[in-house]
N, C-alpha and C. Protein backbone atom coordinates (compact mmCIF):
# COMPACT_ATOMS: atom_id res chain seq x y z
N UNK A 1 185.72 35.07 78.50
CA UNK A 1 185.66 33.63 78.72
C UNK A 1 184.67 32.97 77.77
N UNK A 2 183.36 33.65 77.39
CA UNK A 2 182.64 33.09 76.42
C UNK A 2 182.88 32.95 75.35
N UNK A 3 184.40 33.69 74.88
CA UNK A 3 184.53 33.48 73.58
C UNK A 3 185.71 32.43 73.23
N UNK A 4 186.19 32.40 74.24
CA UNK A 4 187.62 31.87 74.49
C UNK A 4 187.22 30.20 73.89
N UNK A 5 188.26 30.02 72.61
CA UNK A 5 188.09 28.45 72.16
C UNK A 5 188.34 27.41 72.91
N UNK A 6 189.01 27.40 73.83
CA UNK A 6 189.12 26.00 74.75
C UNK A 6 187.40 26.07 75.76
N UNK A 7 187.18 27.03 76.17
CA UNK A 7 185.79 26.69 76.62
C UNK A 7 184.14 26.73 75.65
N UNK A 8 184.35 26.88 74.48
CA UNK A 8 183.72 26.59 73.56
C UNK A 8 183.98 25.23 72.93
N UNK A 9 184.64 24.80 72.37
CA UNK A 9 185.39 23.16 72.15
C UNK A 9 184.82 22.56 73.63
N UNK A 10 185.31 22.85 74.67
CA UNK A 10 184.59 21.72 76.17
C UNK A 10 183.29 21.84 75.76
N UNK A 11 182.68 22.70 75.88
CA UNK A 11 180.87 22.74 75.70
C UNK A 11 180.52 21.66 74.50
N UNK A 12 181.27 22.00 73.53
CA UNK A 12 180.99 20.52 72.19
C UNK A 12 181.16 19.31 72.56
N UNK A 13 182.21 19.26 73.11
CA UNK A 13 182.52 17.90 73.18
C UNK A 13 181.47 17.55 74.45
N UNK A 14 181.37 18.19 75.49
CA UNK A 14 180.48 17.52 76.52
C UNK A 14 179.22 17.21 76.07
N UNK A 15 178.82 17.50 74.93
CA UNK A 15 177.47 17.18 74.34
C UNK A 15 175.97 18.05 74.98
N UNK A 16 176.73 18.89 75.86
CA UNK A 16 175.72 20.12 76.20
C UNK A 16 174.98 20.91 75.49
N UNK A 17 173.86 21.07 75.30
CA UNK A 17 173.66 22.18 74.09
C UNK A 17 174.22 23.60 74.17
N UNK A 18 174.51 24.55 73.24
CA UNK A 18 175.33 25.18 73.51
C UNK A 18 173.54 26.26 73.69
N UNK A 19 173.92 27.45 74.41
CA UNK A 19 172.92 28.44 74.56
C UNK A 19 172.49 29.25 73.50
N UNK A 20 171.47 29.69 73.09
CA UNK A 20 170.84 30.75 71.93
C UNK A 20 171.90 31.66 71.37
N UNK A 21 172.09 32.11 72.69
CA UNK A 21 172.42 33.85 72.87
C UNK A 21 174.03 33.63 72.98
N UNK A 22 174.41 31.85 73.21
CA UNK A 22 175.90 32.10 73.26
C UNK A 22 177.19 32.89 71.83
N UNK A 23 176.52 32.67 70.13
CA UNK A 23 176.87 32.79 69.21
C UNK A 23 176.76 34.63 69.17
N UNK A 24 176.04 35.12 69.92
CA UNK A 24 175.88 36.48 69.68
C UNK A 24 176.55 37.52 70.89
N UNK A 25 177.39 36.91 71.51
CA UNK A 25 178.13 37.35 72.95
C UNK A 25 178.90 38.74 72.22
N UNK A 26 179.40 39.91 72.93
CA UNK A 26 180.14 40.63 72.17
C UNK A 26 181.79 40.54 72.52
N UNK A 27 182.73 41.09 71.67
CA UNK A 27 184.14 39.97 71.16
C UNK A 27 184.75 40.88 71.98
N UNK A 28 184.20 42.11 72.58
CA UNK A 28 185.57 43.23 73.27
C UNK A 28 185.50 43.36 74.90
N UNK A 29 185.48 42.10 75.12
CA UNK A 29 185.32 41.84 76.43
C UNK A 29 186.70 42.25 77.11
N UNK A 30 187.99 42.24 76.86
CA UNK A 30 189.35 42.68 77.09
C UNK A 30 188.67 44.36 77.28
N UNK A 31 188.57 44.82 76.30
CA UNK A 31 187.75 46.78 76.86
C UNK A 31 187.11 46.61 77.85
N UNK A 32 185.96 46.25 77.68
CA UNK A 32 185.22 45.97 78.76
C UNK A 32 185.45 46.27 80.22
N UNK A 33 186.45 45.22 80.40
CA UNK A 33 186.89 44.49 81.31
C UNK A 33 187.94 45.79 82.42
N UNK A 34 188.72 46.66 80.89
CA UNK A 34 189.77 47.66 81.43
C UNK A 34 188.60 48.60 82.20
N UNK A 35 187.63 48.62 81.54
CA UNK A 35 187.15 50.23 81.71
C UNK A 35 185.90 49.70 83.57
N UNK A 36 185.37 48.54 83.43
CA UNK A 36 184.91 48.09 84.34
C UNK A 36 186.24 47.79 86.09
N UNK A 37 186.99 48.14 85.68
CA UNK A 37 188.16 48.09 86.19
C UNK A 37 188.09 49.33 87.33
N UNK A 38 188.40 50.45 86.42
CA UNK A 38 188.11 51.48 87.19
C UNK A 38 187.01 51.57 88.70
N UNK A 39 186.34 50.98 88.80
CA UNK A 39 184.94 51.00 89.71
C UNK A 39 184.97 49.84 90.19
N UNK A 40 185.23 48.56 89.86
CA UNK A 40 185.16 47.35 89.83
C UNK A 40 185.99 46.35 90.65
N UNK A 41 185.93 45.94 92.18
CA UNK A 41 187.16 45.39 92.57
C UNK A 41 187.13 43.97 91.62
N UNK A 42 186.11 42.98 91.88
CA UNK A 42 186.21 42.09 91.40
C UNK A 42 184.40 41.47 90.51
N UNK A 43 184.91 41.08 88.90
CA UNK A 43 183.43 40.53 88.33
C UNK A 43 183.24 39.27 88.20
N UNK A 44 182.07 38.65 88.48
CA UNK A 44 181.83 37.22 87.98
C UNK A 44 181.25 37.00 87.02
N UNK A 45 181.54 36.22 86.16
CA UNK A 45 180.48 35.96 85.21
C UNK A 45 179.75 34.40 85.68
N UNK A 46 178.01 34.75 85.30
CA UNK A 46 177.79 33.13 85.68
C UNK A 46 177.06 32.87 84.31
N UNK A 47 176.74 31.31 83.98
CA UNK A 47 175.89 30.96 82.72
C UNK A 47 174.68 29.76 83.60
N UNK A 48 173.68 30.14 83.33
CA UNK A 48 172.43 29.36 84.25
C UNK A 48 171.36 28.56 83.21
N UNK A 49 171.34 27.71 82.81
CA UNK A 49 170.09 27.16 82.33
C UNK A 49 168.90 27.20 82.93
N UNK A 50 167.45 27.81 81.89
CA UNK A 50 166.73 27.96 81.94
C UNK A 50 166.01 26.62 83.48
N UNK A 51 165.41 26.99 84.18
CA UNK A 51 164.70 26.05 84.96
C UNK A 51 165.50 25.59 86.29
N UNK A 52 166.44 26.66 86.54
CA UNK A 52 167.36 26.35 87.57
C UNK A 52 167.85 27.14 88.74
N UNK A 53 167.82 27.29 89.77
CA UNK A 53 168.88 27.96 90.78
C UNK A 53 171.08 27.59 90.69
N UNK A 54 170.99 28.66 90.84
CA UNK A 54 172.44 28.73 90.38
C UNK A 54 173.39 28.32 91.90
N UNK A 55 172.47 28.59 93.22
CA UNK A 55 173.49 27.99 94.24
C UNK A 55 171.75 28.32 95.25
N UNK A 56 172.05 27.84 96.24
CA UNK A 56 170.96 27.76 97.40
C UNK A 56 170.84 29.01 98.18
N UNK A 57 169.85 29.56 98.94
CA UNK A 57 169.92 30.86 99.64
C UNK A 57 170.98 30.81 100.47
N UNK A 58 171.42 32.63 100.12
CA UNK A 58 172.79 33.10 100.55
C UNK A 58 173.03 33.89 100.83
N UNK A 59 174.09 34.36 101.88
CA UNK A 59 174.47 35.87 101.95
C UNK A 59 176.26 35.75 101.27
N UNK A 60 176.52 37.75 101.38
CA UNK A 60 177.84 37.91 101.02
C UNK A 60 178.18 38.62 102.14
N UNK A 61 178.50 38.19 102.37
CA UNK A 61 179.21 39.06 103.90
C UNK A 61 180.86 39.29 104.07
N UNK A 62 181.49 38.40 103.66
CA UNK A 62 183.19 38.70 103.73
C UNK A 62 183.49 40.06 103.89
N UNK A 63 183.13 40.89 102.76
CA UNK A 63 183.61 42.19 101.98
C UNK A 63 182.37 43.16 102.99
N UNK A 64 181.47 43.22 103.50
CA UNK A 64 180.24 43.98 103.94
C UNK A 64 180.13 44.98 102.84
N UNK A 65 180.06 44.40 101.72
CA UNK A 65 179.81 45.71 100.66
C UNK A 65 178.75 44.79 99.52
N UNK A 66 177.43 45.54 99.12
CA UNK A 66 176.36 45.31 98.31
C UNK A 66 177.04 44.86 97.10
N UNK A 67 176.42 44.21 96.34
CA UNK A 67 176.71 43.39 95.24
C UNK A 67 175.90 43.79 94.02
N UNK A 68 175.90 44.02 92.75
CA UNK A 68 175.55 44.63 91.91
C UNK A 68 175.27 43.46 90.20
N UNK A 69 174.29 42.54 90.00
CA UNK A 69 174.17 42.02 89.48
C UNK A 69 173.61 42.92 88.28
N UNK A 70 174.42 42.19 86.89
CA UNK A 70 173.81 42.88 85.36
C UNK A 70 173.15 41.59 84.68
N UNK A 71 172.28 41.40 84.37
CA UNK A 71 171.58 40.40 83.59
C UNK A 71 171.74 40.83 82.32
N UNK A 72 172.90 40.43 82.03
CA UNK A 72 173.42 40.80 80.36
C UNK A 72 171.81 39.37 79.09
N UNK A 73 171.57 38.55 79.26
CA UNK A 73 170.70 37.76 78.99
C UNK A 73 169.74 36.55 79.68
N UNK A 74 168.73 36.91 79.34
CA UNK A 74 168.01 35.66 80.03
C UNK A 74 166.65 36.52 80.95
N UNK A 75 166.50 35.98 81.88
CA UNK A 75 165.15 36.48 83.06
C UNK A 75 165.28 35.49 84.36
N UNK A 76 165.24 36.03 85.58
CA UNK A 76 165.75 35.56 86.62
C UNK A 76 164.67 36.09 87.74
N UNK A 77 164.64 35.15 88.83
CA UNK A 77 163.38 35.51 90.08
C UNK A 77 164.07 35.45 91.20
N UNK A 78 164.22 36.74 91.87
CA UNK A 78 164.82 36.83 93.20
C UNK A 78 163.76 36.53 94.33
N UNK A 79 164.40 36.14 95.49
CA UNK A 79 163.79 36.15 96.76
C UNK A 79 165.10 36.68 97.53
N UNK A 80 164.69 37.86 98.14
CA UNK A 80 165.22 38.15 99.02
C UNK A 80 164.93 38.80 100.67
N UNK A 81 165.78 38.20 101.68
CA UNK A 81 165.59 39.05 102.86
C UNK A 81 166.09 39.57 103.97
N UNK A 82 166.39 40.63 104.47
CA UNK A 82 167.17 41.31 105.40
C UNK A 82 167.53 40.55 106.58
N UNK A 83 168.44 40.29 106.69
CA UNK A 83 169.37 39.49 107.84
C UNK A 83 169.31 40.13 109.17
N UNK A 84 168.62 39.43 110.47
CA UNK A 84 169.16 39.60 111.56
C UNK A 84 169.12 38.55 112.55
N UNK A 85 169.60 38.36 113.55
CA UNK A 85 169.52 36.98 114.09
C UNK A 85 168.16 36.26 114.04
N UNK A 86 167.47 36.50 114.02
CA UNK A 86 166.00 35.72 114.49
C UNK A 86 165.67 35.72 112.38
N UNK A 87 166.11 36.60 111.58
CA UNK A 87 165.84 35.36 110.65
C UNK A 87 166.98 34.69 109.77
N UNK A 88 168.20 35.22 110.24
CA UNK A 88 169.07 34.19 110.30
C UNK A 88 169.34 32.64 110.59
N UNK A 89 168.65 32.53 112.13
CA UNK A 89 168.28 31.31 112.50
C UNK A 89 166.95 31.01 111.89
N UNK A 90 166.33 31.52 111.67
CA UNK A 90 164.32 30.65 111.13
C UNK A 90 164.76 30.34 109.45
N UNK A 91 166.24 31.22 108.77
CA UNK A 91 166.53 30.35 107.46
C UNK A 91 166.76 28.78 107.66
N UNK A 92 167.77 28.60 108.71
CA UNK A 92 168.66 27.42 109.42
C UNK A 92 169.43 27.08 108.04
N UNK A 93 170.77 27.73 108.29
CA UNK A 93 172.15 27.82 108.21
C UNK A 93 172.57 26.24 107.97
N UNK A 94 172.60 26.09 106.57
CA UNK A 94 172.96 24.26 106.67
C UNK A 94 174.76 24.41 106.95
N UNK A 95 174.91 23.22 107.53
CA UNK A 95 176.14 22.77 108.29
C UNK A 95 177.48 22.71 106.68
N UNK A 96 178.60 23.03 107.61
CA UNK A 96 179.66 22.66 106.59
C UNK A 96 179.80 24.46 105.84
N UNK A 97 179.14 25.28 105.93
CA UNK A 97 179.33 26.62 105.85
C UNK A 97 179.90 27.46 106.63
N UNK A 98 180.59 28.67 106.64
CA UNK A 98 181.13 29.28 107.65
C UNK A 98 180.07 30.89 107.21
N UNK A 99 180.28 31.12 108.92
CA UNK A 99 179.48 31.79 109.15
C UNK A 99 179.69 33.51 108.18
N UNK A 100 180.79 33.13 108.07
CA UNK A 100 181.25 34.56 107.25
C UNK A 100 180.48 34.45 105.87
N UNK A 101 180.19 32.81 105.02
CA UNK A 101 179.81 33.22 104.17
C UNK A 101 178.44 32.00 103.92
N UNK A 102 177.04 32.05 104.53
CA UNK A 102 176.58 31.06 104.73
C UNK A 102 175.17 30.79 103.39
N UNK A 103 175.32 29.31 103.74
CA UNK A 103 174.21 29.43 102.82
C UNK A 103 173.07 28.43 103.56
N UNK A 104 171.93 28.44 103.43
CA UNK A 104 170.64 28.70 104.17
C UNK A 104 169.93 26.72 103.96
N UNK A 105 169.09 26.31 104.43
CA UNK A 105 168.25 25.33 103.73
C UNK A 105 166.79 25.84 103.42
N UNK A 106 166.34 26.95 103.90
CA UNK A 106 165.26 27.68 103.47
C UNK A 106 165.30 28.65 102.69
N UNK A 107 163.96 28.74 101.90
CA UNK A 107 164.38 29.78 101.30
C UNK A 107 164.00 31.20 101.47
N UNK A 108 163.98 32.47 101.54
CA UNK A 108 163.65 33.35 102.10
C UNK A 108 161.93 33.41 101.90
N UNK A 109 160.98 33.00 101.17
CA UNK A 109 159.95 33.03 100.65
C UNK A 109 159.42 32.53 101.72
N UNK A 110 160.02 31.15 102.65
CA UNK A 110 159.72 30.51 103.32
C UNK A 110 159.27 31.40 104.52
N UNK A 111 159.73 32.49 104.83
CA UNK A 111 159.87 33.10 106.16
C UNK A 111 158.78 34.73 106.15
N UNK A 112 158.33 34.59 104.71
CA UNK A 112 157.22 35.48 104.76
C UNK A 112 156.31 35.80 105.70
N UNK A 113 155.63 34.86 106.20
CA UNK A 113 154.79 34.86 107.39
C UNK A 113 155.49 35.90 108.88
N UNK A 114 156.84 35.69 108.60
CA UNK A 114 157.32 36.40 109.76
C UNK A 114 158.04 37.62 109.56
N UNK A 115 158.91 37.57 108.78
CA UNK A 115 159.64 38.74 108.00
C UNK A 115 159.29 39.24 106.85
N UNK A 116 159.56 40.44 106.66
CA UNK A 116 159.05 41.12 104.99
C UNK A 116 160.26 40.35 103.96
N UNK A 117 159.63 39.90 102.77
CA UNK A 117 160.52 39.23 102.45
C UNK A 117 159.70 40.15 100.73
N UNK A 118 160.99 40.42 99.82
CA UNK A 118 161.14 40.95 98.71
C UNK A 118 161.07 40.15 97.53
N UNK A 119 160.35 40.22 96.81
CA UNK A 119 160.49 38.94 95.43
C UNK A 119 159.96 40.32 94.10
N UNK A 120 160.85 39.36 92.80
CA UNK A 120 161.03 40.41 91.82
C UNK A 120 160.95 39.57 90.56
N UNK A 121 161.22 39.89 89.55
CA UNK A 121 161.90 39.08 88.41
C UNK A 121 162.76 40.38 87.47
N UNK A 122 163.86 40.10 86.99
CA UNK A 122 164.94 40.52 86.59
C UNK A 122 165.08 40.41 85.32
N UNK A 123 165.15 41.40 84.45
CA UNK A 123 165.20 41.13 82.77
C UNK A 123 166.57 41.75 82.04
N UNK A 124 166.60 40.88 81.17
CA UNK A 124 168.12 41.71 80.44
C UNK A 124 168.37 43.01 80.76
N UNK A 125 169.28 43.37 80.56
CA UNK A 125 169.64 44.97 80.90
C UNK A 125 169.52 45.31 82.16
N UNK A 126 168.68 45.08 82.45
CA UNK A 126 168.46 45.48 84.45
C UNK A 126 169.77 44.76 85.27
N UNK A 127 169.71 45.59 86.11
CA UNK A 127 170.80 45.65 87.43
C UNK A 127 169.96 45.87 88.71
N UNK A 128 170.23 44.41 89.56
CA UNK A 128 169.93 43.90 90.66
C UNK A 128 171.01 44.50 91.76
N UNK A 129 170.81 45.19 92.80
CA UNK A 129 171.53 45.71 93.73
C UNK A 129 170.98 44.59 95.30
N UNK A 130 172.22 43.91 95.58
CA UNK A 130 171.67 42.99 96.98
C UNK A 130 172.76 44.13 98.13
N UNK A 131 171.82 44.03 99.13
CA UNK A 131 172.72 44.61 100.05
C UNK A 131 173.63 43.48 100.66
N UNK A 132 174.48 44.49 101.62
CA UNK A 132 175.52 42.76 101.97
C UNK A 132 174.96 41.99 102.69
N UNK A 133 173.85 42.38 103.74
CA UNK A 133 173.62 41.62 104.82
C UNK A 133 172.12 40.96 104.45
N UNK A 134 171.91 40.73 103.28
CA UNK A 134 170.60 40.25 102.49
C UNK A 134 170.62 38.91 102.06
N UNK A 135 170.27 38.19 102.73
CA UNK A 135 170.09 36.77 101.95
C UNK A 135 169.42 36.65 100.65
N UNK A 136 169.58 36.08 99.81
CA UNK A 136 168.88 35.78 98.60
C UNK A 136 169.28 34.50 98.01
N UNK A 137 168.22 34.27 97.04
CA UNK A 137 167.75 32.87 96.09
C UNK A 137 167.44 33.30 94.91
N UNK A 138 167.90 33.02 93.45
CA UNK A 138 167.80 33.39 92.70
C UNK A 138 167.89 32.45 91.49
N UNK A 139 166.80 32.20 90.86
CA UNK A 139 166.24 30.95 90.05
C UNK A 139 165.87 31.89 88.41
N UNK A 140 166.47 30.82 87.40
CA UNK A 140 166.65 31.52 86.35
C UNK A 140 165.76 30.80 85.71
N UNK A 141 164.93 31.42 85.37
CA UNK A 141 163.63 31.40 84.44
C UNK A 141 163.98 31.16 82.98
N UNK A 142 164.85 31.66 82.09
CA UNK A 142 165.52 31.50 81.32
C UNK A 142 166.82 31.01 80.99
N UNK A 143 167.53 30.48 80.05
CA UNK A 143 169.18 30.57 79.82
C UNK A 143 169.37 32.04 80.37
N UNK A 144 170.27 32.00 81.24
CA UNK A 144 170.76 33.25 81.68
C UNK A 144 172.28 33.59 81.77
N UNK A 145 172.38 34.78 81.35
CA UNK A 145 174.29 34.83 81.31
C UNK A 145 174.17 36.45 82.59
N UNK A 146 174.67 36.25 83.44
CA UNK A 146 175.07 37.69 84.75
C UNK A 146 176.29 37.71 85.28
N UNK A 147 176.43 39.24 84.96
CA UNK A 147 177.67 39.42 86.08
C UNK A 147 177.67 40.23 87.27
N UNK A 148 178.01 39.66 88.25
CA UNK A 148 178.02 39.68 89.36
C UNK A 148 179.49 41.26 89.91
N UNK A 149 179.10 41.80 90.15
CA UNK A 149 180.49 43.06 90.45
C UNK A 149 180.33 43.55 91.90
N UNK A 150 181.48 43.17 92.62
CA UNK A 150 181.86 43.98 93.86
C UNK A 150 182.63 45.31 93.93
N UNK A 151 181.78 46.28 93.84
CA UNK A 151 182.75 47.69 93.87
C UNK A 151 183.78 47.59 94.83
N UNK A 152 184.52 48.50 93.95
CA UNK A 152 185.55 49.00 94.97
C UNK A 152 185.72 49.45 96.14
N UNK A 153 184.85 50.86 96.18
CA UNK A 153 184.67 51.81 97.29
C UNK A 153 182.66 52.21 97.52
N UNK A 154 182.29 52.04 98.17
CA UNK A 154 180.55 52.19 98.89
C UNK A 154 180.62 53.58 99.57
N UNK A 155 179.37 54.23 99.38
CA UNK A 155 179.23 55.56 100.16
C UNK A 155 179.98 56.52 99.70
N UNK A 156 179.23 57.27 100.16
CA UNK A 156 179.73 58.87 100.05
C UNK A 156 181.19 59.25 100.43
C-alpha cells in the first residue's frame, strides 16, 4: 500500500507532508505478504505522525487471541493493563462501543494507583506482544509506520 501510486499521488495532492522514511519503504511487499501468510490470519498496516495516539485506550477481544505489533519505523509509548471487571469499569467504557470491542475514556496510566499497569517505549525492529484481554494506549513519539498481525493458531 505504501508504494502503491494512487495513495502516494492522494498524500501530494492533500498537501500533507509526505514522511522521511516513506521514500525508503521496501518494493517486495507482494513476498512479504505470501510468506507472512503462512502464520498470519490477518495484517494491518498503520502510518502515525510523530506527536500522536493512533485511536484511544483499547482492547481486542473479538478473536481472544494476542496481537503482535512490528514497529517497522518510528518509536512508540505503550500503556498497558490487564482486564478484569473492576478495572474494566475504573477505565469507564465510553458509550457507542460494543462490548466485544471497547474503547476506554481513561487511560490505563490513569489506574496505576490501583492496578499494576505496564508502560514501555517501542523501537524499530522490536515486536510488541498485547495479550487479548489487555487494554492499551499507544502514542507515537515519532513518524511511525506498524504492523499489527493476528495469528492464525495460539498455543501449544
Amino acid at each position: 500500500i505504501f508504494q502503491c501510486p494512487a495513495v502516494k499521488e492522494h498524500l501530494r495532492e492533500s498537501g500533507l507532508p509526505l514522511p522521511s522514511f516513506y521514500r525508503s519503504l521496501p518494493r517486495n511487499f507482494e513476498e512479504q505478504r505470501q510468506r507472512a501468510n503462512e502464520w498470519v490470519n490477518a495484517a494491518t498496516a498503520f502510518m502515525s505522525p510523530a506527536s500522536s495516539f493512533t485511536f484511544p485506550a483499547h482492547l481486542h477481544l473479538p478473536d481472544r487471541k494476542a496481537k503482535a505489533l512490528l514497529l517497522t519505523e518510528g518509536k512508540k509509548h505503550w500503556q498497558l493493563v490487564s482486564i478484569n471487571e473492576e478495572s474494566y469499569s475504573d477505565l469507564q467504557p465510553r458509550e457507542g462501543y460494543q462490548r466485544k470491542a471497547p474503547a476506554f475514556q481513561k487511560a490505563p496510566i490513569d489506574l496505576a494507583n490501583e492496578h499494576p499497569v505496564y508502560v514501555g517505549t517501542q523501537t524499530k525492529g522490536e515486536v510488541l506482544i498485547t495479550p487479548w484481554n489487555w487494554a492499551h494506549l499507544v502514542y507515537s513519539i515519532e513518524d511511525s509506520i506498524a504492523i499489527l498481525f493476528s495469528p492464525r493458531k495460539t498455543g501449544g
